[in-house]
C-alpha atoms as a PDB file:
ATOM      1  CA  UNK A   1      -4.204  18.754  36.270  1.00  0.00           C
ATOM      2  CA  UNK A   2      -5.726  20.524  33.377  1.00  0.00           C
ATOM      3  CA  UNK A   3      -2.315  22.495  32.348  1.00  0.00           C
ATOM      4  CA  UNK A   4      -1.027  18.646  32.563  1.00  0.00           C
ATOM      5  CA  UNK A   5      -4.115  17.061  30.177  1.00  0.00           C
ATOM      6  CA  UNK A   6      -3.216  20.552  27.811  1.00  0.00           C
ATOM      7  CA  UNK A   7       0.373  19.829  27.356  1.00  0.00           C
ATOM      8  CA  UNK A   8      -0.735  16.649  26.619  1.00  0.00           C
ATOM      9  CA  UNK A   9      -2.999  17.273  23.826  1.00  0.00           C
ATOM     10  CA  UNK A  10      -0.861  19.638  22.546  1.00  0.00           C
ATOM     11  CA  UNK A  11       1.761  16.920  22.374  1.00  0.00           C
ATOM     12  CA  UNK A  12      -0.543  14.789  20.773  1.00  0.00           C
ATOM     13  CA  UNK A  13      -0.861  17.362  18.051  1.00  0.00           C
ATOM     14  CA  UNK A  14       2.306  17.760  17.246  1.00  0.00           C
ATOM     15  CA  UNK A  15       3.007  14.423  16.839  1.00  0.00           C
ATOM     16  CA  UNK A  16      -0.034  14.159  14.599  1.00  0.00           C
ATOM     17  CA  UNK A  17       1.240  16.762  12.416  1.00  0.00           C
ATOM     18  CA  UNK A  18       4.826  15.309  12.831  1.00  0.00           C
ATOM     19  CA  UNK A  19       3.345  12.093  11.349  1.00  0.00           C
ATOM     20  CA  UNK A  20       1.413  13.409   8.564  1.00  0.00           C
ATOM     21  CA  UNK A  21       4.222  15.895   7.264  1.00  0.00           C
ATOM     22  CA  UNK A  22       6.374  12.572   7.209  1.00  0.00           C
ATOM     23  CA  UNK A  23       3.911  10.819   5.028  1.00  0.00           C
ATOM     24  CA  UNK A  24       3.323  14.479   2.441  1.00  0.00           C
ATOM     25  CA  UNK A  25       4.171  13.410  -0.894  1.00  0.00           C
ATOM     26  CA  UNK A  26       8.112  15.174  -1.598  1.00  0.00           C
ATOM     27  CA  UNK A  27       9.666  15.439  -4.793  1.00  0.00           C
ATOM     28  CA  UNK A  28      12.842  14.033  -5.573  1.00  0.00           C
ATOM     29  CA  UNK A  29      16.069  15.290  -6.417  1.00  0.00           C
ATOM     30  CA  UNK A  30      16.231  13.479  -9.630  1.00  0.00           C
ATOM     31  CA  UNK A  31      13.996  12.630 -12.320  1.00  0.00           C
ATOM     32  CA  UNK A  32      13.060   8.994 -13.432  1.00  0.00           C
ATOM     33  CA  UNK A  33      15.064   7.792 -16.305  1.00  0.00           C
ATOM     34  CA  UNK A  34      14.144   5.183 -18.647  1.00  0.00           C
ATOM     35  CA  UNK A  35      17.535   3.904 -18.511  1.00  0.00           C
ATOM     36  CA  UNK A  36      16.736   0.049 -17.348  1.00  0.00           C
ATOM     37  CA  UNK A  37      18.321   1.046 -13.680  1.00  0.00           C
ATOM     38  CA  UNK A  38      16.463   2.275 -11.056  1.00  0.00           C
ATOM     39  CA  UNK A  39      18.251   3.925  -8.204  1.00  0.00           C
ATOM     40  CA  UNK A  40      17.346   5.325  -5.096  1.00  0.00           C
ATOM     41  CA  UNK A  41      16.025   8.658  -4.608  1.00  0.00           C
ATOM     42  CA  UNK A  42      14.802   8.583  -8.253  1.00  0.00           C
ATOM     43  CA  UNK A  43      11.517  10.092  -8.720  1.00  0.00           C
ATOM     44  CA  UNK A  44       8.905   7.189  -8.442  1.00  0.00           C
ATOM     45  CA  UNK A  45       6.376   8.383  -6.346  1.00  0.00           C
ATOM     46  CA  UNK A  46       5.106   4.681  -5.679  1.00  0.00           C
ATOM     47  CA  UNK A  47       7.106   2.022  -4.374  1.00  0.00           C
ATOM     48  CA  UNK A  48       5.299  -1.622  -3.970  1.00  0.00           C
ATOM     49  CA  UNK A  49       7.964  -3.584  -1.899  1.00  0.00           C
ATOM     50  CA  UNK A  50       8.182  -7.511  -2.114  1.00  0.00           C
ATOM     51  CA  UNK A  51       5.559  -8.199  -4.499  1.00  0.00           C
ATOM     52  CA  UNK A  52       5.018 -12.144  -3.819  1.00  0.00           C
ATOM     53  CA  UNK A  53       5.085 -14.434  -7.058  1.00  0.00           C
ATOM     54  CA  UNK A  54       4.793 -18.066  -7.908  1.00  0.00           C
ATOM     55  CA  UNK A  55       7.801 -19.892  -9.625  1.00  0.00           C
ATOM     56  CA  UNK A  56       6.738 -22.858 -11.654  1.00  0.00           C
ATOM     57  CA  UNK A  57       4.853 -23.731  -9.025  1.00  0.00           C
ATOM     58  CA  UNK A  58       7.204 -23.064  -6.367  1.00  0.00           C
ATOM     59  CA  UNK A  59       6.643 -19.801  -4.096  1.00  0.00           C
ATOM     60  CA  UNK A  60       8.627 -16.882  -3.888  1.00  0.00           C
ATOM     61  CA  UNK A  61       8.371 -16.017   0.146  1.00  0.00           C
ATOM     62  CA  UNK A  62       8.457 -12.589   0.472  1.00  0.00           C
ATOM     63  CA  UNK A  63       9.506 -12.986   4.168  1.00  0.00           C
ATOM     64  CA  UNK A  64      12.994 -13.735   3.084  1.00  0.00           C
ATOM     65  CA  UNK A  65      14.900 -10.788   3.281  1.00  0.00           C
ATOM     66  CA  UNK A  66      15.411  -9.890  -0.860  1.00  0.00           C
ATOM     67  CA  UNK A  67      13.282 -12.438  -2.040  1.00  0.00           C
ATOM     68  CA  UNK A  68      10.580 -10.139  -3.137  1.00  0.00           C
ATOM     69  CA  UNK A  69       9.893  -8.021  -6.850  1.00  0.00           C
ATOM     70  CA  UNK A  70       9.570  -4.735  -6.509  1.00  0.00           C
ATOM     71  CA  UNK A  71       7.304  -2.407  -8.598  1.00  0.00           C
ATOM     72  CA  UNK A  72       7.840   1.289  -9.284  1.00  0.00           C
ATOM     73  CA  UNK A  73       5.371   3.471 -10.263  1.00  0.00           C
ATOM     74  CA  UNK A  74       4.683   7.458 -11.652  1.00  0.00           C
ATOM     75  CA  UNK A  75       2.252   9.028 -13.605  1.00  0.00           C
ATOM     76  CA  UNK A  76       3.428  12.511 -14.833  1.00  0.00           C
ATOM     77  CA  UNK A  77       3.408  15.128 -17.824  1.00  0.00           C
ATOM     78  CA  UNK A  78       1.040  12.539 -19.645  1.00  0.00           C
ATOM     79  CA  UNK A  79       2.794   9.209 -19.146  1.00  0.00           C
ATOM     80  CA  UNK A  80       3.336   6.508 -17.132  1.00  0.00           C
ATOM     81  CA  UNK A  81       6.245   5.252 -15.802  1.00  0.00           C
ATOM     82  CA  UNK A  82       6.840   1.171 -14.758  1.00  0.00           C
ATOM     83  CA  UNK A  83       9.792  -0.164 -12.991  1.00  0.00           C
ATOM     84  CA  UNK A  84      10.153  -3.884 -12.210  1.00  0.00           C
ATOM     85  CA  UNK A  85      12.961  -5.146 -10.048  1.00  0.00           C
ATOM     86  CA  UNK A  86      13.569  -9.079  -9.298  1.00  0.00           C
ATOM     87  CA  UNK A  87      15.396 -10.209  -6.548  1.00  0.00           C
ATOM     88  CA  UNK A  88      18.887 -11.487  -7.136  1.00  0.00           C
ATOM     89  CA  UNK A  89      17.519 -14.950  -5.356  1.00  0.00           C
ATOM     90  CA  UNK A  90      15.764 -15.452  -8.075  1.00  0.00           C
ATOM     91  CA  UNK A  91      17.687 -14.135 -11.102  1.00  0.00           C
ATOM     92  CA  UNK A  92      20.790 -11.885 -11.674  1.00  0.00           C
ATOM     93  CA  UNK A  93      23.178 -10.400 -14.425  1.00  0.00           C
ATOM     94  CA  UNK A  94      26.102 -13.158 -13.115  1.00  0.00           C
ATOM     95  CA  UNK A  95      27.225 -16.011 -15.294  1.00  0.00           C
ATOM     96  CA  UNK A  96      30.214 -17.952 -16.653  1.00  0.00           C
ATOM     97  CA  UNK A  97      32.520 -19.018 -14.006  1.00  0.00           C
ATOM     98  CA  UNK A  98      31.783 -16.006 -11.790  1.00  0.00           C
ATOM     99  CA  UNK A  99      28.260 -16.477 -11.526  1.00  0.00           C
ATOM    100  CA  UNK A 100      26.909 -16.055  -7.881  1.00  0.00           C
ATOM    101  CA  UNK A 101      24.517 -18.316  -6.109  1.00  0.00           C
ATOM    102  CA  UNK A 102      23.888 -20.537  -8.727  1.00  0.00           C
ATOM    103  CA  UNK A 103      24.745 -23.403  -7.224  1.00  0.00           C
ATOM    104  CA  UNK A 104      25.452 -26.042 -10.104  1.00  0.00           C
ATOM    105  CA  UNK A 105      23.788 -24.685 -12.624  1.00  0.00           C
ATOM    106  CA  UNK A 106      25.361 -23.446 -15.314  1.00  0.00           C
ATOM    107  CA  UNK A 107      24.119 -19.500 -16.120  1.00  0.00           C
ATOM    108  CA  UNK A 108      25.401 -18.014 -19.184  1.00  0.00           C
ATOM    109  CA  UNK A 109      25.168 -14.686 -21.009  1.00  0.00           C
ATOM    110  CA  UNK A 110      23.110 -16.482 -24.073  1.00  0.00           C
ATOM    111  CA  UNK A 111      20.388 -17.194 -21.829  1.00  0.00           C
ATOM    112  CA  UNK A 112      19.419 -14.259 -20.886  1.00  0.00           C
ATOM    113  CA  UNK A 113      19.534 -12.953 -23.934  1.00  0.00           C
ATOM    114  CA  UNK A 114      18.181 -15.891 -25.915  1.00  0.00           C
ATOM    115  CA  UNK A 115      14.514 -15.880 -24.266  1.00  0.00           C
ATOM    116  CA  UNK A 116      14.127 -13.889 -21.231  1.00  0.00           C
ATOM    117  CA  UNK A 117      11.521 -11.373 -21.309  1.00  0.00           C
ATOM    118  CA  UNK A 118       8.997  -9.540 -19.160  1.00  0.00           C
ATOM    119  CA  UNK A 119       4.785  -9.482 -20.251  1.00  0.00           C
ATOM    120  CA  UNK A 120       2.739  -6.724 -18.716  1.00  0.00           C
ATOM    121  CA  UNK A 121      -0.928  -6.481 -19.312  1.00  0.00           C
ATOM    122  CA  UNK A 122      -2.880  -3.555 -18.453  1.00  0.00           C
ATOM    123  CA  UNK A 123      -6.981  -4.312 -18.506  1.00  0.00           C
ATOM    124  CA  UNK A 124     -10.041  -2.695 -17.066  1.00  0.00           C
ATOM    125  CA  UNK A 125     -13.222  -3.988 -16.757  1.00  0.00           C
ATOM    126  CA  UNK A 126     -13.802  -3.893 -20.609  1.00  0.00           C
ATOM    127  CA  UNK A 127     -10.901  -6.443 -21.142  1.00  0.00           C
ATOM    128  CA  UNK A 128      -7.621  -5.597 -22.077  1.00  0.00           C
ATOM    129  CA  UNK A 129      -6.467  -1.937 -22.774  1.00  0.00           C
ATOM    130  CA  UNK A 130      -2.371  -2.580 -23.269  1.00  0.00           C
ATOM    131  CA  UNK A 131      -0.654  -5.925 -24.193  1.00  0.00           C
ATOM    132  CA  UNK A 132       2.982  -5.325 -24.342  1.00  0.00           C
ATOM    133  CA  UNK A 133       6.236  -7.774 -23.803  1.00  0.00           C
ATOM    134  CA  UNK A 134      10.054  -6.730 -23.210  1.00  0.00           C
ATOM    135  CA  UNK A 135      12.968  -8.078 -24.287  1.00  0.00           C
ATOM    136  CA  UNK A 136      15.502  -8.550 -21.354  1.00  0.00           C
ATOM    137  CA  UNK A 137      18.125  -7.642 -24.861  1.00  0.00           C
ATOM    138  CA  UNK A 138      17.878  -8.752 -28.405  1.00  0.00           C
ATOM    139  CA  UNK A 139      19.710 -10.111 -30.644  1.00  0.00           C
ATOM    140  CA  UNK A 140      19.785 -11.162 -34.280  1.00  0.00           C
ATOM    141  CA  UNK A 141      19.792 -14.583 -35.693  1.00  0.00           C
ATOM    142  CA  UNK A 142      23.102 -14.879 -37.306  1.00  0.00           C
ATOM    143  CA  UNK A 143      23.930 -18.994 -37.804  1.00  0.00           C
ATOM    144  CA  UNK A 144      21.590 -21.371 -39.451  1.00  0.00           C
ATOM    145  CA  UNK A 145      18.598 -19.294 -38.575  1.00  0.00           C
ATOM    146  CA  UNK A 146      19.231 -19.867 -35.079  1.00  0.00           C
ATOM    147  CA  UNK A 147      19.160 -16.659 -32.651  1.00  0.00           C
ATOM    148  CA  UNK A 148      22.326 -16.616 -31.120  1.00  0.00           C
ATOM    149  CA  UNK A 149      23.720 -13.624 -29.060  1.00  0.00           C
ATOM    150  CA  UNK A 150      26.543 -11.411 -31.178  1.00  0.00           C
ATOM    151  CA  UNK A 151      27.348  -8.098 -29.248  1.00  0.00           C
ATOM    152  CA  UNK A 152      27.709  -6.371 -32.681  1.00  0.00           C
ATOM    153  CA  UNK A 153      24.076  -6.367 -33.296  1.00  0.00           C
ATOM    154  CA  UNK A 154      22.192  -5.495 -30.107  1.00  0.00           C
ATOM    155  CA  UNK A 155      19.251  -3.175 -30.614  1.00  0.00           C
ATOM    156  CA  UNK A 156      19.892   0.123 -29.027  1.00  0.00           C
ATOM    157  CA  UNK A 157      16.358   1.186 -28.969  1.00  0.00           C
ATOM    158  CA  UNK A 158      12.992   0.269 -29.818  1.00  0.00           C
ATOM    159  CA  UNK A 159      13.092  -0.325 -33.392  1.00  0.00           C
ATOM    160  CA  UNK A 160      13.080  -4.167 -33.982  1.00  0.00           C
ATOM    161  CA  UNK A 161      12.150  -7.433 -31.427  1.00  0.00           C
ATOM    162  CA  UNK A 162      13.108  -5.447 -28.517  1.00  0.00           C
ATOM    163  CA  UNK A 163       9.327  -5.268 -27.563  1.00  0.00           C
ATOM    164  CA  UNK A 164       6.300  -6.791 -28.567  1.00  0.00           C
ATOM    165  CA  UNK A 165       2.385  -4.609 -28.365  1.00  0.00           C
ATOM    166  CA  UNK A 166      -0.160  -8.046 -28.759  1.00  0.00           C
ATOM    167  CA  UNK A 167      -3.069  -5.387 -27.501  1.00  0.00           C
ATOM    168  CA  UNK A 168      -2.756  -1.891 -27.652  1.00  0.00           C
ATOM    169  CA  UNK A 169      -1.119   0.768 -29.823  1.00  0.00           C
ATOM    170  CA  UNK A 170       2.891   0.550 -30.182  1.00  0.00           C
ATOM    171  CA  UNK A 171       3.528   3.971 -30.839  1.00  0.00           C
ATOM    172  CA  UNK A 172       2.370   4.483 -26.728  1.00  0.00           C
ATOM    173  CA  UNK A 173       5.401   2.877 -25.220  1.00  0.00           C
ATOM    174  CA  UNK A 174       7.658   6.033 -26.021  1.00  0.00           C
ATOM    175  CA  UNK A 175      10.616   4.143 -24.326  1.00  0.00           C
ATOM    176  CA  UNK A 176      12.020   1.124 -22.394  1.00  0.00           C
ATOM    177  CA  UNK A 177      15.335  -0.443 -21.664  1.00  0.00           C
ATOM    178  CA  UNK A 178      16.795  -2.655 -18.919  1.00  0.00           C
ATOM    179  CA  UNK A 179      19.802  -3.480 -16.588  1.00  0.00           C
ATOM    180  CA  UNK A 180      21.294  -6.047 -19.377  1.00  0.00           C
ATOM    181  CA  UNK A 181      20.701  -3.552 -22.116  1.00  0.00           C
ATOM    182  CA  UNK A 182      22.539  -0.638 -19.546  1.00  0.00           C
ATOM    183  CA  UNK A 183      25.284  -3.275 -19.034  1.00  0.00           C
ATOM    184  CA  UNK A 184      25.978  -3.130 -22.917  1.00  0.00           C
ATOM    185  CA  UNK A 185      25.457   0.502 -23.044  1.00  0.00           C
ATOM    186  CA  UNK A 186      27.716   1.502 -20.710  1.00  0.00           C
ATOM    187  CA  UNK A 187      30.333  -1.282 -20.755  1.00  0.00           C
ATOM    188  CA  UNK A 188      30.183  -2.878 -23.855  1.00  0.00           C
ATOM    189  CA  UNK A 189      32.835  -1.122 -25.728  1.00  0.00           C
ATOM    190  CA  UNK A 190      35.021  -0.598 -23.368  1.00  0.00           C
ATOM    191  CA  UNK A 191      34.852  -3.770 -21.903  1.00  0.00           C
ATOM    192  CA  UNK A 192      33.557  -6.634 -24.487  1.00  0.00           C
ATOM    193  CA  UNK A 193      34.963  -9.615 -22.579  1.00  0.00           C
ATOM    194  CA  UNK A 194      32.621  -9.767 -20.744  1.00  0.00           C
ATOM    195  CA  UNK A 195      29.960 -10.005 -23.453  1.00  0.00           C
ATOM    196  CA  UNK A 196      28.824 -13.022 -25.520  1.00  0.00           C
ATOM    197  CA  UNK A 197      28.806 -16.274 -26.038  1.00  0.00           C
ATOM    198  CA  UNK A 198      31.149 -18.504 -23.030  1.00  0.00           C
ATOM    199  CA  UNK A 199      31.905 -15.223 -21.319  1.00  0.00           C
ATOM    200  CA  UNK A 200      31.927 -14.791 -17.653  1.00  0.00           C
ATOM    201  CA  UNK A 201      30.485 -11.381 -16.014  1.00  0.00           C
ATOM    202  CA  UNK A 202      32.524  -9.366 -13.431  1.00  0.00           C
ATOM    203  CA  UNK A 203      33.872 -10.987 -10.655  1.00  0.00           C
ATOM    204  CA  UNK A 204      31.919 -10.382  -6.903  1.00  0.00           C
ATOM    205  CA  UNK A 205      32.119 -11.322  -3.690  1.00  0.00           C
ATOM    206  CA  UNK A 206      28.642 -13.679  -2.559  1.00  0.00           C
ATOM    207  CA  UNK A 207      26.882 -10.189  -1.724  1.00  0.00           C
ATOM    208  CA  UNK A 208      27.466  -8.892  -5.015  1.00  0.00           C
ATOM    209  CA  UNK A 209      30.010  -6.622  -3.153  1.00  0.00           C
ATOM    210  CA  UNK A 210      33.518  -5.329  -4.495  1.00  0.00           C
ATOM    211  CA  UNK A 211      32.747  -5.690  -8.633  1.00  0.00           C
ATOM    212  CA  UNK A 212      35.628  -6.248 -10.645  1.00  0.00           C
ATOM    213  CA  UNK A 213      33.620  -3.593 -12.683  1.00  0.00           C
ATOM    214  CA  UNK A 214      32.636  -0.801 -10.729  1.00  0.00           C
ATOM    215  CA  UNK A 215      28.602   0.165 -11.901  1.00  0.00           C
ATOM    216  CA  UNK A 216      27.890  -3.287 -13.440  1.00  0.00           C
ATOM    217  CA  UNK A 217      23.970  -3.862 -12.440  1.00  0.00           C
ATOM    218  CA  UNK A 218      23.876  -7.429 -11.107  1.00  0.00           C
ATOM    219  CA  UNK A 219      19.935  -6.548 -10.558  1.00  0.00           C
ATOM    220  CA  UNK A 220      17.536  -7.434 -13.068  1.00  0.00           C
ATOM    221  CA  UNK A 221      15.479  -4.882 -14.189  1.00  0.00           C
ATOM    222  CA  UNK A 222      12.476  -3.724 -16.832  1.00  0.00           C
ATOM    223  CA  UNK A 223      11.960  -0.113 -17.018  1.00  0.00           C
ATOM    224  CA  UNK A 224       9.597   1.485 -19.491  1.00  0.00           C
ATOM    225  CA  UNK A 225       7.265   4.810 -20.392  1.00  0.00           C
ATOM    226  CA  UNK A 226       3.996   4.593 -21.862  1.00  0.00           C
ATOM    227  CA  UNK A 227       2.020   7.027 -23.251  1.00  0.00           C
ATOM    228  CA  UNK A 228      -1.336   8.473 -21.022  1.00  0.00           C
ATOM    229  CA  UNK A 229      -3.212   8.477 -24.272  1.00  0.00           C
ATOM    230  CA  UNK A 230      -2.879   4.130 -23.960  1.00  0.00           C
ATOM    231  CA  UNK A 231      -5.121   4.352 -21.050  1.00  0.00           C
ATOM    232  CA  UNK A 232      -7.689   7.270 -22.153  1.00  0.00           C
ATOM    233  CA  UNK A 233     -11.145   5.811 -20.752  1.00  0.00           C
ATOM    234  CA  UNK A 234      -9.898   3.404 -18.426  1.00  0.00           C
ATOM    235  CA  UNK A 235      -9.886   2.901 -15.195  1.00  0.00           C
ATOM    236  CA  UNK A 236      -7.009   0.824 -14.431  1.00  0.00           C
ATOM    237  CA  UNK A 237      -5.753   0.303 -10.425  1.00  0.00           C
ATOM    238  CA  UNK A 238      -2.057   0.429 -11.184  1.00  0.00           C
ATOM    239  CA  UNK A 239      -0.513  -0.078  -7.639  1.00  0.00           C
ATOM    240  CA  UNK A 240      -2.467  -3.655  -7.763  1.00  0.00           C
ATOM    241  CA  UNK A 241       0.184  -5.091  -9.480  1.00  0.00           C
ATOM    242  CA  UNK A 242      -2.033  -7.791 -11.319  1.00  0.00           C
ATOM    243  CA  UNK A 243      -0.764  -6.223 -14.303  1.00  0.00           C
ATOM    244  CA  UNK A 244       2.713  -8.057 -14.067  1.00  0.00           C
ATOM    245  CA  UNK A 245       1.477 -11.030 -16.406  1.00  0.00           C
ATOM    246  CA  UNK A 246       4.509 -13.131 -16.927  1.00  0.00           C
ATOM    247  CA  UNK A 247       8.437 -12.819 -16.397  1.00  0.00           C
ATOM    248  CA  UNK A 248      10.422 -15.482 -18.506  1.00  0.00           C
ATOM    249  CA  UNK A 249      13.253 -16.018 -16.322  1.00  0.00           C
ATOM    250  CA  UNK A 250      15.367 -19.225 -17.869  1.00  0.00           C
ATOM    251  CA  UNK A 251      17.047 -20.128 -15.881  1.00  0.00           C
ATOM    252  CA  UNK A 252      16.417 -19.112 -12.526  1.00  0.00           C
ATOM    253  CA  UNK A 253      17.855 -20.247  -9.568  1.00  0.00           C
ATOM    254  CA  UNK A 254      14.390 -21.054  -7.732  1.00  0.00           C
ATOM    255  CA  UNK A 255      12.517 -23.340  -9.990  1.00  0.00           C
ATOM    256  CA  UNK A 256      10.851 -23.397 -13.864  1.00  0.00           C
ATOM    257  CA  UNK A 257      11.458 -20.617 -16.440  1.00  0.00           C
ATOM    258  CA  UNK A 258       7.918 -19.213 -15.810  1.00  0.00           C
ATOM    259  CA  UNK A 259       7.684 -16.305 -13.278  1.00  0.00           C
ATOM    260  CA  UNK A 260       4.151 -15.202 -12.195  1.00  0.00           C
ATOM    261  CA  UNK A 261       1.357 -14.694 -10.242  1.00  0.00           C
ATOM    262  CA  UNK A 262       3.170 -11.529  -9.007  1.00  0.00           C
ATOM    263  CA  UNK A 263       0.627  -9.779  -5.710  1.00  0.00           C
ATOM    264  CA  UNK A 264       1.326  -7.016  -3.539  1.00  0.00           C
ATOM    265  CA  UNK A 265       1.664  -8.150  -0.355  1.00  0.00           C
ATOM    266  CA  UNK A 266      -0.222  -6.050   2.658  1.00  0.00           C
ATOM    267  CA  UNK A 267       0.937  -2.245   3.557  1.00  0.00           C
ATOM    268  CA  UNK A 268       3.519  -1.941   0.720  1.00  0.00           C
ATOM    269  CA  UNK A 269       3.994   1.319   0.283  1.00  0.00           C
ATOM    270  CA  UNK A 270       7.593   2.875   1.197  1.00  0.00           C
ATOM    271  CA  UNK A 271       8.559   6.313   2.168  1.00  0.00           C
ATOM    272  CA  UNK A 272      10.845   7.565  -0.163  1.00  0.00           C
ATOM    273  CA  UNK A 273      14.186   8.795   1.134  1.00  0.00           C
ATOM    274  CA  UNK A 274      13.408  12.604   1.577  1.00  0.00           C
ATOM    275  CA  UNK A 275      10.284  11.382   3.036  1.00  0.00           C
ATOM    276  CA  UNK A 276      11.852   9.583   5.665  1.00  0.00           C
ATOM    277  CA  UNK A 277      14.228  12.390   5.526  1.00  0.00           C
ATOM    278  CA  UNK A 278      11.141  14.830   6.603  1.00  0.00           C
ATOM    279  CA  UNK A 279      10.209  12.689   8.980  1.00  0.00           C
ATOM    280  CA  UNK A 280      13.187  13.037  10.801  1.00  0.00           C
ATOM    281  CA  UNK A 281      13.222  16.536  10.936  1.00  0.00           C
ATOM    282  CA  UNK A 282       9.426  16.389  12.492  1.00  0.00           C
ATOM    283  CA  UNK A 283      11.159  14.293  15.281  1.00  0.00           C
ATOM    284  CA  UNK A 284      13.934  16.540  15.946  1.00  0.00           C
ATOM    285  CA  UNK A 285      11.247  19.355  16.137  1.00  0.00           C
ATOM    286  CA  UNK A 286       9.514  17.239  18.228  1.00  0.00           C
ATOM    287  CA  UNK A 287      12.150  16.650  20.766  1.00  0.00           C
ATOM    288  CA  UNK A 288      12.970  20.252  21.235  1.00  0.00           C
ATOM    289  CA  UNK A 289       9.613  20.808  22.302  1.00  0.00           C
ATOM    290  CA  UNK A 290       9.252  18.519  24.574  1.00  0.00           C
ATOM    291  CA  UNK A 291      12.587  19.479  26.249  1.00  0.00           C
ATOM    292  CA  UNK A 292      10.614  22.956  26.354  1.00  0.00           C
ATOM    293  CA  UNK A 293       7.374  21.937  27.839  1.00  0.00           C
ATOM    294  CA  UNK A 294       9.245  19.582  30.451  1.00  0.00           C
ATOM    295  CA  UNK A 295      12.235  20.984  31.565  1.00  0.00           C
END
């Protein structure tokens, strides 16, 4: 009986340590990229899952599978790195006459570049330490003083409206892009019919599956790097998410233009891939010795 209660513990352990070598922070293989596309495996080392938000005063249920933002977070070598993902439900890079799940309304290419945007505010309890807006992609007025998109004039980095600092010191966001902006980048002059004014983006099946452009980012995204130095004396709780002020979003298939209200919802935390990975091997360990002990 005691050899019996002794394996026992031992097995319990095991699959202690098992459990908390799962959950040991591991580096990625790749390092994040301020490119405006976040994939997976790249080196976040917090990911807040289905952040609920509030849709002109309709709610975005995080229960339905996709429905939820997601935030990406990493502080390292003296910045801070943000990620924000919306769910496709709620707004995607389709539009024209291959725009997908729409319904009837009409998404085109000039409104997401015409107002779209993303507002994060950073405060303590002193008030506000970081004000700063993003352009989803910005363009220059160019008829009649009215800002029309032209994919000649596209800003390809932060020198002009691309982002707006209301609180805060500008020079701290050191850089910042998104999935519309890596659309142009990487497409755009290769592939300009499908940018501008009455164009339609590549064709896809209803999952987004089998692009008639290979890489094209349906996904919206806001990715941007801020400088430690913005934050020196603060004590900010950045896995909150409260700092996710606003999202202009017109249109969007849920409701009004106005995205917010954005919350973490319980336990959001997810492993990261080499995590899980680790956690996998523990098991396999695991097994063996329990084949071992019981054979």
């Amino acid at each position: 009986m005691k050899q019996k209660i002794a394996e026992k513990n031992g097995l319990g352990r095991i699959v202690a340590v098992c459990l908390a070598l799962s959950l040991w922070p591991v580096a990625t293989s790749e390092a994040v990229t301020v490119d405006g596309v976040i994939t997976a495996g790249e080196g976040y080392s917090v990911i807040l899952m289905n952040l609920d938000f509030t849709v002109e005063g309709k709610h975005g249920d995080p229960e339905i599978p996709g429905a939820g933002a997601k935030l990406y977070l990493l502080e390292d070598a003296g910045s801070v790195f943000v990620g924000l993902s919306l769910p496709k439900t709620l707004v995607d890079n389709s539009y024209g006459t291959t725009a997908i799940g729409w319904g009837s309304k009409d998404h085109k290419f000039d409104e997401l570049v015409g107002s779209d945007k993303a507002q994060f505010v950073f405060g303590d309890v002193n008030g506000v330490v970081l004000d700063v807006t993003l352009d989803y992609l910005d363009a220059i007025t160019t008829k009649g003083g009215k800002k029309e998109p032209d994919i000649t004039t596209y800003v390809a980095d932060k020198t002009a409206k691309d982002f707006e600092v209301a609180k805060g010191n500008p020079a701290h966001i050191l850089a910042l892009s998104t999935s519309l902006f890596y659309n142009w980048e990487t497409f755009g002059a290769g592939y300009p019919a499908f940018f501008g004014k009455d164009k339609n983006s590549p064709a896809a099946d209803p999952d987004y599956g089998n692009p008639t452009l290979a890489g094209w980012v349906y996904d919206v995204m806001y990715e941007f790097q801020i400088d430690l130095a913005a934050f020196a004396g603060s004590t900010l709780d950045l896995t909150s998410g409260d700092f996710i002020e606003i999202v202009h979003a017109s249109p969007n298939k849920i409701g009004g233009n106005r995205v917010y209200d954005f919350k973490v919802i319980p336990n959001p935390v997810v492993p990261e891939p080499l995590t899980l990975a680790s956690l996998g091997l523990s098991l396999l360990a695991l097994g063996g010795y329990v084949r071992r002990r019981f054979a």
